[in-house]
C-alpha atoms as a PDB file:
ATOM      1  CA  UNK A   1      57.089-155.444   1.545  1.00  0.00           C
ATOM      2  CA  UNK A   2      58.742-151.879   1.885  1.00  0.00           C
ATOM      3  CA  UNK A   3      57.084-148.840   0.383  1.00  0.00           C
ATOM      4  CA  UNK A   4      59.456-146.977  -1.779  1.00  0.00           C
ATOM      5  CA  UNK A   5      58.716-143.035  -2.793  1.00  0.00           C
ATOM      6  CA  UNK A   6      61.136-142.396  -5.670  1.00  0.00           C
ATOM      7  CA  UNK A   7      61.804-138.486  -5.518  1.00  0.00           C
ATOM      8  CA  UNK A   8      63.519-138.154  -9.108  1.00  0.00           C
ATOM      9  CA  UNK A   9      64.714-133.739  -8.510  1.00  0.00           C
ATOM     10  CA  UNK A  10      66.648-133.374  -5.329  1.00  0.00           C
ATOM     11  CA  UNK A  11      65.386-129.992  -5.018  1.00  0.00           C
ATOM     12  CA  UNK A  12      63.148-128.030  -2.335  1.00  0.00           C
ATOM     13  CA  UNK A  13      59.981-128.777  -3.821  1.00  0.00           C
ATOM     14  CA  UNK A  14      60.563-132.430  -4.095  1.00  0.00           C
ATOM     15  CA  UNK A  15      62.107-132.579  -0.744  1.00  0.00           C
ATOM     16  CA  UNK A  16      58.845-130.784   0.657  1.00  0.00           C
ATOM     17  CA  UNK A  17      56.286-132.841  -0.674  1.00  0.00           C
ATOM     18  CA  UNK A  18      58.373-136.184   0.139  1.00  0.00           C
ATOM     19  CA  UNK A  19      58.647-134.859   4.157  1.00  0.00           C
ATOM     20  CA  UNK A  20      54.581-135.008   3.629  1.00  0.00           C
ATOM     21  CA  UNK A  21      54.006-138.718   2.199  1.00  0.00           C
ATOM     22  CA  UNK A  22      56.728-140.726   3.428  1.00  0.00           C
ATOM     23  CA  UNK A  23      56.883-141.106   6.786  1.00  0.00           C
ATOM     24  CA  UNK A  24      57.313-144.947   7.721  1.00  0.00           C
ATOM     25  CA  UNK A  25      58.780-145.694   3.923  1.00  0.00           C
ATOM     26  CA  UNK A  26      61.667-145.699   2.394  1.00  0.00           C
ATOM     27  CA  UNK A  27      62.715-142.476   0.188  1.00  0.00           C
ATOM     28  CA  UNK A  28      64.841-143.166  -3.351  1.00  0.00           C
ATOM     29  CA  UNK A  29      66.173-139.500  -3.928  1.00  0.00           C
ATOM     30  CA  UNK A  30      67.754-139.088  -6.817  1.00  0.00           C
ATOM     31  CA  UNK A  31      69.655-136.628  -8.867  1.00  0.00           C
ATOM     32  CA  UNK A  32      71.404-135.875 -12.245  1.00  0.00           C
ATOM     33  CA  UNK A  33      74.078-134.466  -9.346  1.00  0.00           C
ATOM     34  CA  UNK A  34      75.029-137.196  -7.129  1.00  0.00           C
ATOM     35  CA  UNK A  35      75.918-134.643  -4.314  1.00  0.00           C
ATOM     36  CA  UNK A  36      72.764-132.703  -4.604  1.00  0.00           C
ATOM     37  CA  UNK A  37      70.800-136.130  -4.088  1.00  0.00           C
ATOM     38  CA  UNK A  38      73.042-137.024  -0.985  1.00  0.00           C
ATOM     39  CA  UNK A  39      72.825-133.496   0.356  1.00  0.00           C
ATOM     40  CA  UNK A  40      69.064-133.870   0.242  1.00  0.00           C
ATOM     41  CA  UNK A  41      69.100-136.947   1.756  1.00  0.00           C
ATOM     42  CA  UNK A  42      71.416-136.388   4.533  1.00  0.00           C
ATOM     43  CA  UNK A  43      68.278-133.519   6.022  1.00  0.00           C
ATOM     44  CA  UNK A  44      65.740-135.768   5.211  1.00  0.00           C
ATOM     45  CA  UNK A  45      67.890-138.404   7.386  1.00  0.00           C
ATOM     46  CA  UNK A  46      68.433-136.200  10.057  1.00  0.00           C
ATOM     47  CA  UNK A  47      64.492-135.715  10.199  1.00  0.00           C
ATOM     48  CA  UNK A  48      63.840-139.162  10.862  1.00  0.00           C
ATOM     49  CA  UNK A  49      63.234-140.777   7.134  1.00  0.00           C
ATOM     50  CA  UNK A  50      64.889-143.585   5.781  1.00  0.00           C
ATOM     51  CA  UNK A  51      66.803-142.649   2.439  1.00  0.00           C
ATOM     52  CA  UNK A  52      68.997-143.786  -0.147  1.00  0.00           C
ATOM     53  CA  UNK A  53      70.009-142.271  -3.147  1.00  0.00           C
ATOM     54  CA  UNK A  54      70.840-143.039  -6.832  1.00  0.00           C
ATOM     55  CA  UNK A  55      71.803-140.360 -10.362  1.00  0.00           C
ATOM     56  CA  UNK A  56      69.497-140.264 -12.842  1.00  0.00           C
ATOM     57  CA  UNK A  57      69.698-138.309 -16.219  1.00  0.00           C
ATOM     58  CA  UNK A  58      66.015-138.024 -16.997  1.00  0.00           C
ATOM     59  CA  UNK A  59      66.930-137.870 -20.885  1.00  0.00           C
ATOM     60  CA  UNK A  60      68.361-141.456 -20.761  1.00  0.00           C
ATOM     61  CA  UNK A  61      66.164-144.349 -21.317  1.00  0.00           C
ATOM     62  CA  UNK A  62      68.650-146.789 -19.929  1.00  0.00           C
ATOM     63  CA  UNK A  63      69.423-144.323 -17.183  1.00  0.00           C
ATOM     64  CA  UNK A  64      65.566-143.925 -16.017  1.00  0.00           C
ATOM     65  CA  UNK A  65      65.477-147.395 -16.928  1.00  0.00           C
ATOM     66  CA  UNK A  66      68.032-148.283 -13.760  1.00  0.00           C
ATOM     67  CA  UNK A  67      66.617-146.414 -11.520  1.00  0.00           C
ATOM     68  CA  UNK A  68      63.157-148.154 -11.785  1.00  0.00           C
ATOM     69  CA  UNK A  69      64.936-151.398 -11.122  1.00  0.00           C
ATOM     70  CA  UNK A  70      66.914-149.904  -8.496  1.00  0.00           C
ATOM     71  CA  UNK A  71      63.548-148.722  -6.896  1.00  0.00           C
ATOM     72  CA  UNK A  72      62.180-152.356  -7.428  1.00  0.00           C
ATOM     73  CA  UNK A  73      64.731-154.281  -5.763  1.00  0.00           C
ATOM     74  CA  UNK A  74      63.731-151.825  -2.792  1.00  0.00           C
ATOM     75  CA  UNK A  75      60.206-152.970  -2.073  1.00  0.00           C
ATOM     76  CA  UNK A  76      57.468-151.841  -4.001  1.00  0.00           C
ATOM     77  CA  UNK A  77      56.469-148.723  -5.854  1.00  0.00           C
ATOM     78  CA  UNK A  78      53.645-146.853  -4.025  1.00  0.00           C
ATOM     79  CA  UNK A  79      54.885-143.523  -5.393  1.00  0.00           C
ATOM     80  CA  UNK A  80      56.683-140.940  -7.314  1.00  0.00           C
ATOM     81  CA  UNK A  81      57.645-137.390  -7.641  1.00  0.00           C
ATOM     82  CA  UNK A  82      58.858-136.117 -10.770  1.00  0.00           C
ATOM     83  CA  UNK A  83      60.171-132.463 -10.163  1.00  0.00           C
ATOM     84  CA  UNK A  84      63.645-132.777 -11.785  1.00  0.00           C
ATOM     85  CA  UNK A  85      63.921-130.109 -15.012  1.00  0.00           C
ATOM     86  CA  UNK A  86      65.252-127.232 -17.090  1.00  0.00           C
ATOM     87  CA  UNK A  87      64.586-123.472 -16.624  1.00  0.00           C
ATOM     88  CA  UNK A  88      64.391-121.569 -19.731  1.00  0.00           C
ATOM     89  CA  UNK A  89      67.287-119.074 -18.600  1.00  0.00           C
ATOM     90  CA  UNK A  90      69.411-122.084 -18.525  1.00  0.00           C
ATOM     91  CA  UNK A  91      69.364-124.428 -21.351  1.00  0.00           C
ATOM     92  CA  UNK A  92      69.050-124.369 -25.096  1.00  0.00           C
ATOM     93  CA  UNK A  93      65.317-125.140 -26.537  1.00  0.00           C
ATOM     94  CA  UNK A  94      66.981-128.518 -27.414  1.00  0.00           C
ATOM     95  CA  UNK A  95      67.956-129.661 -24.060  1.00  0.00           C
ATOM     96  CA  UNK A  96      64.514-128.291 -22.457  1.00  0.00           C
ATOM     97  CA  UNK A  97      62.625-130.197 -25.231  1.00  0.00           C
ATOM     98  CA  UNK A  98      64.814-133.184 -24.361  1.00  0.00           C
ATOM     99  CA  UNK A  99      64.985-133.004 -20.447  1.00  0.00           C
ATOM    100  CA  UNK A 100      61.675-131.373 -19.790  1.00  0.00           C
ATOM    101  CA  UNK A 101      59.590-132.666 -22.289  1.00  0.00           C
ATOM    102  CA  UNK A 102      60.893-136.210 -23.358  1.00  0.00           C
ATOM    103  CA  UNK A 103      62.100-137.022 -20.020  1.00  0.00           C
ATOM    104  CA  UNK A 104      58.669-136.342 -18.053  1.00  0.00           C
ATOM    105  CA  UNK A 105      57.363-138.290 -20.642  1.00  0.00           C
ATOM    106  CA  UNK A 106      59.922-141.172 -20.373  1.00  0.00           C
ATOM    107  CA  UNK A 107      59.759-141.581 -16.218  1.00  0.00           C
ATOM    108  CA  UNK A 108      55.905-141.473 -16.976  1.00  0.00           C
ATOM    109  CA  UNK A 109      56.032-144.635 -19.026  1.00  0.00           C
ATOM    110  CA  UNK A 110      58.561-146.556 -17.003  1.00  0.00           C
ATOM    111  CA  UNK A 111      57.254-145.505 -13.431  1.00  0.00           C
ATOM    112  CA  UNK A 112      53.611-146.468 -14.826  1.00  0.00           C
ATOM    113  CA  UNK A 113      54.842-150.055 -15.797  1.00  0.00           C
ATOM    114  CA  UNK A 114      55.277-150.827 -11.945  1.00  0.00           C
ATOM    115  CA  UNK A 115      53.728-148.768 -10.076  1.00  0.00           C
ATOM    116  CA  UNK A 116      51.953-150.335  -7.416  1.00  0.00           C
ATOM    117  CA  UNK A 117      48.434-150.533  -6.837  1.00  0.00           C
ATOM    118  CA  UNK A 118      46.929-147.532  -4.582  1.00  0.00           C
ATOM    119  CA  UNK A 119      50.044-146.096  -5.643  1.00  0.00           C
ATOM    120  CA  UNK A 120      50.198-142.045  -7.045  1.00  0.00           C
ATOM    121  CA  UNK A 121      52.493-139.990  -8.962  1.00  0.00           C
ATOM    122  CA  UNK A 122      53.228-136.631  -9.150  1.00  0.00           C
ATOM    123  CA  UNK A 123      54.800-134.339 -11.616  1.00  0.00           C
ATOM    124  CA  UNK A 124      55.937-130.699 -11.277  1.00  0.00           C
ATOM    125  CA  UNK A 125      54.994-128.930 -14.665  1.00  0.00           C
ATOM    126  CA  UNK A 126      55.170-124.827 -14.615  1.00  0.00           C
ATOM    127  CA  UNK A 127      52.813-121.879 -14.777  1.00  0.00           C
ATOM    128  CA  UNK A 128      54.038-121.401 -18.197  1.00  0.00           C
ATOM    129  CA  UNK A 129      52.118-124.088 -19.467  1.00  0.00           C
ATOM    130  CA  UNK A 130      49.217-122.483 -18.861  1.00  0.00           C
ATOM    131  CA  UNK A 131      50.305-118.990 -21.065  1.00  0.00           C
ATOM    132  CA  UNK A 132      50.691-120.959 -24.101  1.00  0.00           C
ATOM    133  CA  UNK A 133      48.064-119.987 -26.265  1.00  0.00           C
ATOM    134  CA  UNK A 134      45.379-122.993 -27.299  1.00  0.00           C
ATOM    135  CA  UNK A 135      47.084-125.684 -29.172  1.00  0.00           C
ATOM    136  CA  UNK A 136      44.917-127.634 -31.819  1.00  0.00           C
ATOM    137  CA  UNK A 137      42.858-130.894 -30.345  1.00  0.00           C
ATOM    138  CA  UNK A 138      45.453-132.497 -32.674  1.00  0.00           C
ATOM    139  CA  UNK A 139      48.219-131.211 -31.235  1.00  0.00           C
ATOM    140  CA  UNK A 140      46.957-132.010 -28.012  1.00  0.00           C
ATOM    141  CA  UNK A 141      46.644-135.723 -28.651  1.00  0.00           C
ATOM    142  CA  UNK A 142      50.084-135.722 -30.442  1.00  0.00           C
ATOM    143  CA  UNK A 143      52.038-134.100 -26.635  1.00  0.00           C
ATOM    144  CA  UNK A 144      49.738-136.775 -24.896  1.00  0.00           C
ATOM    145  CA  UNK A 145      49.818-139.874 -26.851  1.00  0.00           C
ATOM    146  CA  UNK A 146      53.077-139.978 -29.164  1.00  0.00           C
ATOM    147  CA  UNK A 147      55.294-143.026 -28.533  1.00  0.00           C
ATOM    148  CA  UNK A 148      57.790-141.372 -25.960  1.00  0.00           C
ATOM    149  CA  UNK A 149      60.832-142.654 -28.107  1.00  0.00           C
ATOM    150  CA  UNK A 150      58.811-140.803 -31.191  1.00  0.00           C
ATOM    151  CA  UNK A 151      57.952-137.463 -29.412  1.00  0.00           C
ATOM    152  CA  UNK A 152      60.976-135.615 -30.328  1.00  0.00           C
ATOM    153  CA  UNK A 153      60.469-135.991 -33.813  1.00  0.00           C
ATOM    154  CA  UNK A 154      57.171-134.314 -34.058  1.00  0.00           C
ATOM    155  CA  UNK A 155      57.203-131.355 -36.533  1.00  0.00           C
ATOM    156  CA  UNK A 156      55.500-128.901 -33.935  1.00  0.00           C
ATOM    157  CA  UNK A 157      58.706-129.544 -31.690  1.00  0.00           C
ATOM    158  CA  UNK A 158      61.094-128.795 -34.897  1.00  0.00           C
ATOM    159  CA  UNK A 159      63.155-125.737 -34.151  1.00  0.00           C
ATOM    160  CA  UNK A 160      61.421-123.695 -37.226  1.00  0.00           C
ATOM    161  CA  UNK A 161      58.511-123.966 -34.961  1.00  0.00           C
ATOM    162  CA  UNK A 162      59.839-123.483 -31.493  1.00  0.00           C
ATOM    163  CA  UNK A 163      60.837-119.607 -31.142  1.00  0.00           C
ATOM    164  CA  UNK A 164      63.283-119.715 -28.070  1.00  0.00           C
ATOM    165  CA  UNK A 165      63.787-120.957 -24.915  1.00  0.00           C
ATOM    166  CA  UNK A 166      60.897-119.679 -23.624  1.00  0.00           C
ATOM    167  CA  UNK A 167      58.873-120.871 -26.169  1.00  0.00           C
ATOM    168  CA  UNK A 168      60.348-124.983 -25.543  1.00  0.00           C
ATOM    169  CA  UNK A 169      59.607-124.680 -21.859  1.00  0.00           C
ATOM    170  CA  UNK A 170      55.830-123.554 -22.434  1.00  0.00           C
ATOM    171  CA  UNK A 171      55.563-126.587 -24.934  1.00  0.00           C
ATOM    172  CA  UNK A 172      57.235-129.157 -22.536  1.00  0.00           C
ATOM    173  CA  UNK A 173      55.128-127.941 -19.790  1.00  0.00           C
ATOM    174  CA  UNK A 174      51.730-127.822 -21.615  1.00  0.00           C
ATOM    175  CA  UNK A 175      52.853-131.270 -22.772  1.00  0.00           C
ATOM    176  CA  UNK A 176      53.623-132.477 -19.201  1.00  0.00           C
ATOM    177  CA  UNK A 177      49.839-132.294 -18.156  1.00  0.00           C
ATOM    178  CA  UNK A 178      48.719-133.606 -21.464  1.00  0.00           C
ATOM    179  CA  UNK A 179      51.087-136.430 -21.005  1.00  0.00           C
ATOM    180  CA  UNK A 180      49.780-137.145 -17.500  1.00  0.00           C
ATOM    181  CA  UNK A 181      46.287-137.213 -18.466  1.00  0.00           C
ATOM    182  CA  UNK A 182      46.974-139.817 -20.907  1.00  0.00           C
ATOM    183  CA  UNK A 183      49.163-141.801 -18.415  1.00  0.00           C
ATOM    184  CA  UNK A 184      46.052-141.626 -15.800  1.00  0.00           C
ATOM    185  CA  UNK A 185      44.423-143.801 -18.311  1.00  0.00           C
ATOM    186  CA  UNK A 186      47.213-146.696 -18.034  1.00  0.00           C
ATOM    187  CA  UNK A 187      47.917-145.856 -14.273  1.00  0.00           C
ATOM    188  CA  UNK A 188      45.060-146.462 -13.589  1.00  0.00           C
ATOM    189  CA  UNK A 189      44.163-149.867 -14.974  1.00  0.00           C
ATOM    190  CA  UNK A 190      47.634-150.668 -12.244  1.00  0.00           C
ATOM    191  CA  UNK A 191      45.033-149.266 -10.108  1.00  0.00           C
ATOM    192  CA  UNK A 192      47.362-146.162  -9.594  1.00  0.00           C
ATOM    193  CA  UNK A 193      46.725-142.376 -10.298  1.00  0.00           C
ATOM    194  CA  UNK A 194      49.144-139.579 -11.217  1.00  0.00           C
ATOM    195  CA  UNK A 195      48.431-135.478 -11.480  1.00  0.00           C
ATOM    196  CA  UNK A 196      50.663-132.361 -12.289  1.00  0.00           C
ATOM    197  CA  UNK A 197      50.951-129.287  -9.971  1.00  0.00           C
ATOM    198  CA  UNK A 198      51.959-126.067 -12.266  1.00  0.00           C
ATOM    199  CA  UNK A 199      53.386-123.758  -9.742  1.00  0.00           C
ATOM    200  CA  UNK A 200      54.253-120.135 -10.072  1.00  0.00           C
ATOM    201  CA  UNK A 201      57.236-118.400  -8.566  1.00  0.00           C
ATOM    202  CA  UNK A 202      58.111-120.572  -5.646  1.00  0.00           C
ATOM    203  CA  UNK A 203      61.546-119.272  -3.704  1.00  0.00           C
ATOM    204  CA  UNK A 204      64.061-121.735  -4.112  1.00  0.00           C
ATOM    205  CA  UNK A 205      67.838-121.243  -4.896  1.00  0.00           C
ATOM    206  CA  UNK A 206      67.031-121.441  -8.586  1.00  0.00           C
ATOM    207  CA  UNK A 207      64.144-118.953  -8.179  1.00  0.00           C
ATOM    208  CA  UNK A 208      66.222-116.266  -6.517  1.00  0.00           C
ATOM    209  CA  UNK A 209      68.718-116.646  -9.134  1.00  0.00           C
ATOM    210  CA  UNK A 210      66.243-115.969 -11.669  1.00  0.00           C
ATOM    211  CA  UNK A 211      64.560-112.975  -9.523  1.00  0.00           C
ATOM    212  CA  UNK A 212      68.371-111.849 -10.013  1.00  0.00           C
ATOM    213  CA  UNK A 213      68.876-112.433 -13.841  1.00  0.00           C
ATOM    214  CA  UNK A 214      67.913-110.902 -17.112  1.00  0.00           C
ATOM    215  CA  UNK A 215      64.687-112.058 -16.463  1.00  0.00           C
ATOM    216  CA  UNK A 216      63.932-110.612 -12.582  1.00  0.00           C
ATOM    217  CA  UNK A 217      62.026-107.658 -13.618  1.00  0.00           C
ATOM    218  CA  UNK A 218      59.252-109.489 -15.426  1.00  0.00           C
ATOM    219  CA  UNK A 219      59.290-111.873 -12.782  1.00  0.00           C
ATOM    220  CA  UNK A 220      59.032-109.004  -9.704  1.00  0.00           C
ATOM    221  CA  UNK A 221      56.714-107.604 -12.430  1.00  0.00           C
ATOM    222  CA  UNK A 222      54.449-110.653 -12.243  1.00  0.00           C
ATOM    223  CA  UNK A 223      54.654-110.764  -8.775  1.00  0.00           C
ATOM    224  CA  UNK A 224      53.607-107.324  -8.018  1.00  0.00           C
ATOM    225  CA  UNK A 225      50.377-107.621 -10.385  1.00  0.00           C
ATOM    226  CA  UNK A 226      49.286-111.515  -9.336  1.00  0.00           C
ATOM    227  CA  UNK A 227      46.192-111.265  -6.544  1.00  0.00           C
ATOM    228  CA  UNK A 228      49.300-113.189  -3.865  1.00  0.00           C
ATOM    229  CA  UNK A 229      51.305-110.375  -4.533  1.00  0.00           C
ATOM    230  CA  UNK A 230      53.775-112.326  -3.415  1.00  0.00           C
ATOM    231  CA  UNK A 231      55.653-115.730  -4.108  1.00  0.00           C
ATOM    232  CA  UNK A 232      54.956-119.101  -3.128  1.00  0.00           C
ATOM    233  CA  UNK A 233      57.011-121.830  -0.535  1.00  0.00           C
ATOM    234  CA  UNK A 234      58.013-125.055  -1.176  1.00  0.00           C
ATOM    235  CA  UNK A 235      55.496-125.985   1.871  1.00  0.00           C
ATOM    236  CA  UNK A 236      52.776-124.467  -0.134  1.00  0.00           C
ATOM    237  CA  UNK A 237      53.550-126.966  -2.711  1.00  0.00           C
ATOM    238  CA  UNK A 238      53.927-129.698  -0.806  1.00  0.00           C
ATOM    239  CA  UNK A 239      51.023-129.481   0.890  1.00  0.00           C
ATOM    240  CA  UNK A 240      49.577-129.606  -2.630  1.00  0.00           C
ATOM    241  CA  UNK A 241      51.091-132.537  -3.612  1.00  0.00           C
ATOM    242  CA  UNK A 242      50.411-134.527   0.089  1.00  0.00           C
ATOM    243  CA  UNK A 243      46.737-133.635  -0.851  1.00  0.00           C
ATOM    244  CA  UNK A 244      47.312-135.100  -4.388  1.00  0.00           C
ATOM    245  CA  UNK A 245      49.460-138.438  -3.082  1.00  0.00           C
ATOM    246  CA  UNK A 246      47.723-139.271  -0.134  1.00  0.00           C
ATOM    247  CA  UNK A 247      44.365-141.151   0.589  1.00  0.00           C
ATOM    248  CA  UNK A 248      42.308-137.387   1.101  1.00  0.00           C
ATOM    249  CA  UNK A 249      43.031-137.271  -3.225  1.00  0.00           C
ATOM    250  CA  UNK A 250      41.677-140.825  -3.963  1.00  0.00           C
ATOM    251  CA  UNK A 251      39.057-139.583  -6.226  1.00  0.00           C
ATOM    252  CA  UNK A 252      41.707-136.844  -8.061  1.00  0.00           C
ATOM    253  CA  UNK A 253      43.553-138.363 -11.403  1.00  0.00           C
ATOM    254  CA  UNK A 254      44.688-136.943 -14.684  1.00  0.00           C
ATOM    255  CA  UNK A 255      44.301-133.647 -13.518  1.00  0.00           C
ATOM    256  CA  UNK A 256      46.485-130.140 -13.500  1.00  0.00           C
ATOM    257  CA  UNK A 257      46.464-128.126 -10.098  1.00  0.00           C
ATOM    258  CA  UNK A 258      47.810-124.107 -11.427  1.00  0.00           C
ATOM    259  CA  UNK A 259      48.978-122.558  -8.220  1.00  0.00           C
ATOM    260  CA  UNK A 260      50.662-119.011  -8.977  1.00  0.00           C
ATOM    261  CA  UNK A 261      49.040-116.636  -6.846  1.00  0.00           C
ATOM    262  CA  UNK A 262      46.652-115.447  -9.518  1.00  0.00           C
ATOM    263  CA  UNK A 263      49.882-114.617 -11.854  1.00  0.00           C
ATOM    264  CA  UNK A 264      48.173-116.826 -14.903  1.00  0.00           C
ATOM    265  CA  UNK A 265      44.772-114.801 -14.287  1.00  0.00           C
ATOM    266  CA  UNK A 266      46.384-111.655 -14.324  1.00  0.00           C
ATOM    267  CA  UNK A 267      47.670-112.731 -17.438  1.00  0.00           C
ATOM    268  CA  UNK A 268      45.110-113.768 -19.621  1.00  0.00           C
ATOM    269  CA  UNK A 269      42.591-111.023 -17.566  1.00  0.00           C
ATOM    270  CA  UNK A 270      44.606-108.466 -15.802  1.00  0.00           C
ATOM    271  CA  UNK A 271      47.708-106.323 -15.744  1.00  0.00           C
ATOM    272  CA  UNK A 272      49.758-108.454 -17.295  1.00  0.00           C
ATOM    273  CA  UNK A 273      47.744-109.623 -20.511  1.00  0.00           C
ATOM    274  CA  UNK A 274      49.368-108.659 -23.320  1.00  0.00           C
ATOM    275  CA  UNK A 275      47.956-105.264 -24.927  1.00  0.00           C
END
């Protein structure tokens, strides 16, 4: 039976943990844009890996819903990488709470209902989870554990509560490693596990745009102050995630790597913390 690693995110930090974990399998890479999933694939095919790719609109039940089956009629599930999303600078709270939020929780659910055994997950969540100051043990249970098709309708993720975009993306990322700490607990009765990485400023297209929008100052700013003083790679993260998806993380499950070159710490405890 083939081993299928469903890379839902055709972007660099997807693409750099996949070149880790799936040499000898096949890849599913797909993308909200089909050309961004076939230019992706066409490098990773050119490198020696098998690929096909599919669209996907995270937001969409039945969308998700086709690609698991898609992935199925492949071979069999032995993992996925989640790292498709919204950046605050470019989407409404709405759309962040429904892509980010709603849809991590969504390719949780239906990725955990067939993932194989010995199989792993991985889902790209955000720094910015981690500056959200402490929600309630409530609230925590509520991001975690909320019916997926019900999570939406919470009265914490009402827009009288969420402030701006900002403010969604902090939620949907705190929620992301919530929500995969309560997934752990089904995964792994499949005999599966599943983490979240929260990475900092990692240069990718998107990233440099950023660096180069409204928001670049605070970002150079959080740069300049972090103990890095710098920004991360895409290899840095995939090596993260190889560690996470491969047999060297057997005993790792449920759990939230931060890597941001000390940004978060310089937040809560340093130059950046709020005065």
């Amino acid at each position: 039976m083939t081993d299928v690693i469903v890379v839902i995110g055709a972007g660099s930090i997807g693409q750099a943990i996949v070149r880790r974990v799936a040499a000898g399998k096949h890849v599913l890479l797909a993308d909200i844009r089909q050309e961004n999933a076939e230019a992706a694939a066409k490098v990773l095919f050119d490198a020696g890996f098998d690929v096909s790719t599919a669209t996907v609109d995270v937001s969409s039940r039945a969308s998700v819903h086709a690609l698991v089956e898609a992935a199925t009629k492949l071979g069999e599930v032995s993992g996925v990488i989640h790292a498709a999303g919204v950046s605050p600078s470019q989407a409404s709270p709405q759309t962040i709470l429904k892509v980010d939020l709603y849809g991590t929780a969504l390719v949780l659910e239906e990725f955990g209902n067939v993932i194989a055994r010995g199989g792993s997950g991985v889902v790209i969540a955000s720094q910015s989870g981690h500056r959200l100051g402490p929600l309630s043990t409530e609230q925590n249970a509520l991001l975690a554990t909320t019916p997926v098709e019900e999570l939406l309708s919470l009265p914490m993720l009402q827009l009288d509560q969420i402030k701006d975009s900002l403010h969604a993306y902090q939620i949907s990322k705190r929620g992301n490693s919530l929500r995969v700490m309560a997934e752990a607990v089904r995964w792994g009765k499949r005999g599966a596990r599943v983490n979240t990485i929260s990475p900092g400023i990692i240069i990718t297209p998107l990233a440099n745009d950023e660096l180069k929008g409204p928001r670049g100052p605070g970002y150079r700013r959080m740069i300049e102050v972090s103990a890095a003083r710098r920004a991360g790679t895409p290899d840095e993260v995939g090596t993260v995630g190889s560690l996470l998806m491969g047999p060297e993380g057997a005993f790792i499950t449920g759990s939230d790597f931060l890597m941001d070159g000390g940004v978060t710490a310089a937040y809560w405890f340093g130059d950046l913390a709020p005065k």
